[in-house]
C-alpha atoms as a PDB file:
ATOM      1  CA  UNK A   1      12.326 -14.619  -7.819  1.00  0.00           C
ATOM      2  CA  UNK A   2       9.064 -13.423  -9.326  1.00  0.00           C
ATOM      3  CA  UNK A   3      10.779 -11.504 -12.061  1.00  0.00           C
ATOM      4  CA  UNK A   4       9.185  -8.301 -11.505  1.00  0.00           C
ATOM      5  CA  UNK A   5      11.058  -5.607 -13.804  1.00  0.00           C
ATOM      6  CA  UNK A   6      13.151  -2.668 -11.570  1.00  0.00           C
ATOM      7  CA  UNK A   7      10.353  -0.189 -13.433  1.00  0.00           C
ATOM      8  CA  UNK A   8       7.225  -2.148 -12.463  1.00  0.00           C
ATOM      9  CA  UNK A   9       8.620  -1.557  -8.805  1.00  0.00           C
ATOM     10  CA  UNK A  10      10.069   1.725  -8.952  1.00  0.00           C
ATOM     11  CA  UNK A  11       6.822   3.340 -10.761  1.00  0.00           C
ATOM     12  CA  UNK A  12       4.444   1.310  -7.930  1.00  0.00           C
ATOM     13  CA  UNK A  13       6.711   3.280  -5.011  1.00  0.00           C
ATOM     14  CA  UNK A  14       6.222   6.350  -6.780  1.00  0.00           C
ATOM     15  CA  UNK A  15       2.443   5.568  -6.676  1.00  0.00           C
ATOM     16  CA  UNK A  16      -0.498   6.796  -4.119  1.00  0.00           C
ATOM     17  CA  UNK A  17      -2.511   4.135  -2.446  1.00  0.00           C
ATOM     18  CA  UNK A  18      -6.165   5.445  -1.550  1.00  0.00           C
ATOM     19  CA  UNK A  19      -8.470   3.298   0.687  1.00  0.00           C
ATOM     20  CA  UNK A  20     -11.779   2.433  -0.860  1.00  0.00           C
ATOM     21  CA  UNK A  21     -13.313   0.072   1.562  1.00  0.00           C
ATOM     22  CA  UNK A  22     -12.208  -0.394   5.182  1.00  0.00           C
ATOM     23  CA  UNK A  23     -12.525  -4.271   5.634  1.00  0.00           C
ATOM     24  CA  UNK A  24     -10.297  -6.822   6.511  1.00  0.00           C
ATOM     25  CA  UNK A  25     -12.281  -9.732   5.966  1.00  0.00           C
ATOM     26  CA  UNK A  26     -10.055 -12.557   4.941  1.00  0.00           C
ATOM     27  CA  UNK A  27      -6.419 -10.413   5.327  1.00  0.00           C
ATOM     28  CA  UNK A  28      -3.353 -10.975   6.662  1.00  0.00           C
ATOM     29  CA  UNK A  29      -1.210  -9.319   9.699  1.00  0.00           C
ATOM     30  CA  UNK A  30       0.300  -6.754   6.918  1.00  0.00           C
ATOM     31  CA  UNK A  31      -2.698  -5.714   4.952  1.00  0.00           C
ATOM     32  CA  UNK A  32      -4.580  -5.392   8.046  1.00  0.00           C
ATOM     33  CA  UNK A  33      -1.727  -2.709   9.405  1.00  0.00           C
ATOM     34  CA  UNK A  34      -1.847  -1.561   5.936  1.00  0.00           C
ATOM     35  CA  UNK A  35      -5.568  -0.790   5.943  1.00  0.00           C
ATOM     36  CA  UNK A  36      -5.494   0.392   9.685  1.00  0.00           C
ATOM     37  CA  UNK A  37      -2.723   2.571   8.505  1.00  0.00           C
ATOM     38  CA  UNK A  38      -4.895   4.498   6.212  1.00  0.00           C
ATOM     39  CA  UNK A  39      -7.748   4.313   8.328  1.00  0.00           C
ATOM     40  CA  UNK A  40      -6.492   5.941  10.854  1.00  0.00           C
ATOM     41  CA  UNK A  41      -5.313   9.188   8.737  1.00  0.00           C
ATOM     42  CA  UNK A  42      -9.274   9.572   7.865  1.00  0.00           C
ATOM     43  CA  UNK A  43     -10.215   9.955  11.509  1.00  0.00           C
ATOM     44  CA  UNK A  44     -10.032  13.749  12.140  1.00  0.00           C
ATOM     45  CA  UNK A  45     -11.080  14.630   8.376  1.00  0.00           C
ATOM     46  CA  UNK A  46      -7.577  13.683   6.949  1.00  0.00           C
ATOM     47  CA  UNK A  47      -7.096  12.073   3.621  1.00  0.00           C
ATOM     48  CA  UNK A  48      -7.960   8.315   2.954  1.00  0.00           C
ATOM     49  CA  UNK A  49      -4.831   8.331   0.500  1.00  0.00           C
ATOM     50  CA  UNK A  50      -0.998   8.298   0.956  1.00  0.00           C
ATOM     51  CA  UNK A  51       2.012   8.012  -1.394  1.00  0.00           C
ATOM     52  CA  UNK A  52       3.558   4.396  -1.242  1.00  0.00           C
ATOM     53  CA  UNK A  53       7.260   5.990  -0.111  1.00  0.00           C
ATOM     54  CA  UNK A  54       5.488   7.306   2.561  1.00  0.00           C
ATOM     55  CA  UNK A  55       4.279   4.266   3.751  1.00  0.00           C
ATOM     56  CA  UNK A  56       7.093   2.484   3.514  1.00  0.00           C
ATOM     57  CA  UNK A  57       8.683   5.041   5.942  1.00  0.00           C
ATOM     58  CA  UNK A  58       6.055   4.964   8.253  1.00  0.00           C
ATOM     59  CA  UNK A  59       6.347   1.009   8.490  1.00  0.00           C
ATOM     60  CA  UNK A  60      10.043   1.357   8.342  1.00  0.00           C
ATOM     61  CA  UNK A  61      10.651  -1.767   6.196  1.00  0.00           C
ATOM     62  CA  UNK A  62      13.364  -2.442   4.477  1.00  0.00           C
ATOM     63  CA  UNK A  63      15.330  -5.364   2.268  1.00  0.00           C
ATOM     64  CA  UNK A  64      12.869  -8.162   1.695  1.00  0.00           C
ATOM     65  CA  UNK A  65       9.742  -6.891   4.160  1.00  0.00           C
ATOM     66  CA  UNK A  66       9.852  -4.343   1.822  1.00  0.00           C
ATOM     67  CA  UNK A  67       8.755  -6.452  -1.768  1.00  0.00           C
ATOM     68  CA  UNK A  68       6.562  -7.998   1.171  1.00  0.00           C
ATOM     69  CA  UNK A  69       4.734  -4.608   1.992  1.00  0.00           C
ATOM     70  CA  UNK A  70       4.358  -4.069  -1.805  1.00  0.00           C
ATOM     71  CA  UNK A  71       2.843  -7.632  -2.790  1.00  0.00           C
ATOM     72  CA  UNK A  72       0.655  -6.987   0.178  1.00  0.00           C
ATOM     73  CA  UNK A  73      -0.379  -3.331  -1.462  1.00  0.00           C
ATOM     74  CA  UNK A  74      -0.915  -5.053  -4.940  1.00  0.00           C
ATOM     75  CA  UNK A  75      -3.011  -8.009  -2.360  1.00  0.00           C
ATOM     76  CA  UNK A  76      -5.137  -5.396  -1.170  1.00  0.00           C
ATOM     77  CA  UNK A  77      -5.521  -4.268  -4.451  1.00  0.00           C
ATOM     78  CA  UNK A  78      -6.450  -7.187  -5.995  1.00  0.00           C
ATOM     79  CA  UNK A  79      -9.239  -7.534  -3.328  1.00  0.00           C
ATOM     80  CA  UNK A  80     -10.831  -4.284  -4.082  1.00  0.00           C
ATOM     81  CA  UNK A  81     -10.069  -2.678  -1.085  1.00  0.00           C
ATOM     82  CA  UNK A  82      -7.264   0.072  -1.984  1.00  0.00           C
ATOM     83  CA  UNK A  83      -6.840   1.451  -5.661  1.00  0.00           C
ATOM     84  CA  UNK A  84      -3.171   2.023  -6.466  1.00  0.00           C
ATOM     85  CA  UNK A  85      -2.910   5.388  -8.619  1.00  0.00           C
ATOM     86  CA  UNK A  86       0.656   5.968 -10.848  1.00  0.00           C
ATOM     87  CA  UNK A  87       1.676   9.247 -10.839  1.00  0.00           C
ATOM     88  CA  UNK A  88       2.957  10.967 -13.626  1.00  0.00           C
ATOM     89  CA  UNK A  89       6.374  12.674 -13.474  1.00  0.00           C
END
C-alpha cells in the first residue's frame, strides 16, 4: 500500500491533465497510450487537455489498473510532459 489519502486521489480524478510536450522518450506501454491519447484529440484543432474521469472512461480501467493509470498520470507528470491542474469545486 502506498498510503495515499482517499482525498489526494479523489481531488487528482477530479483534475484536468493537459499535454505539454509530446515525447515518449524513456515511457512505458501506459504513459505512451496516455500521451497518444491526448495527442490524438489535438489533431483536427481539438484541445491538448482532458479531465482525468474522462480518461479513465475512455481507457475503461477499473480496480487496480486504475491507481495504475493514475501513478502513470503523476509519472508523466513528474517527467514534465503533462501538467495536472486541480479544479476547484
Amino acid at each position: 500500500m502506498t498510503g495515499r489519502k482517499t482525498s489526494e486521489t479523489q481531488g487528482l480524478i477530479r483534475a484536468i491533465v493537459v499535454l505539454i510536450r509530446n515525447t515518449t522518450w524513456k515511457c512505458g506501454k501506459l504513459e505512451r497510450s496516455i500521451v497518444g491519447h491526448l495527442n490524438r484529440r489535438t489533431k483536427g484543432f481539438g484541445k491538448p487537455q482532458m479531465t482525468v474521469n474522462d480518461m479513465i472512461h475512455n481507457f475503461k480501467v477499473t480496480g487496480k489498473k486504475k491507481n495504475e493509470f493514475l501513478d502513470a498520470l503523476r509519472r508523466l507528470e513528474r517527467r514534465r510532459i503533462v501538467r495536472i491542474l486541480s479544479v476547484q469545486i
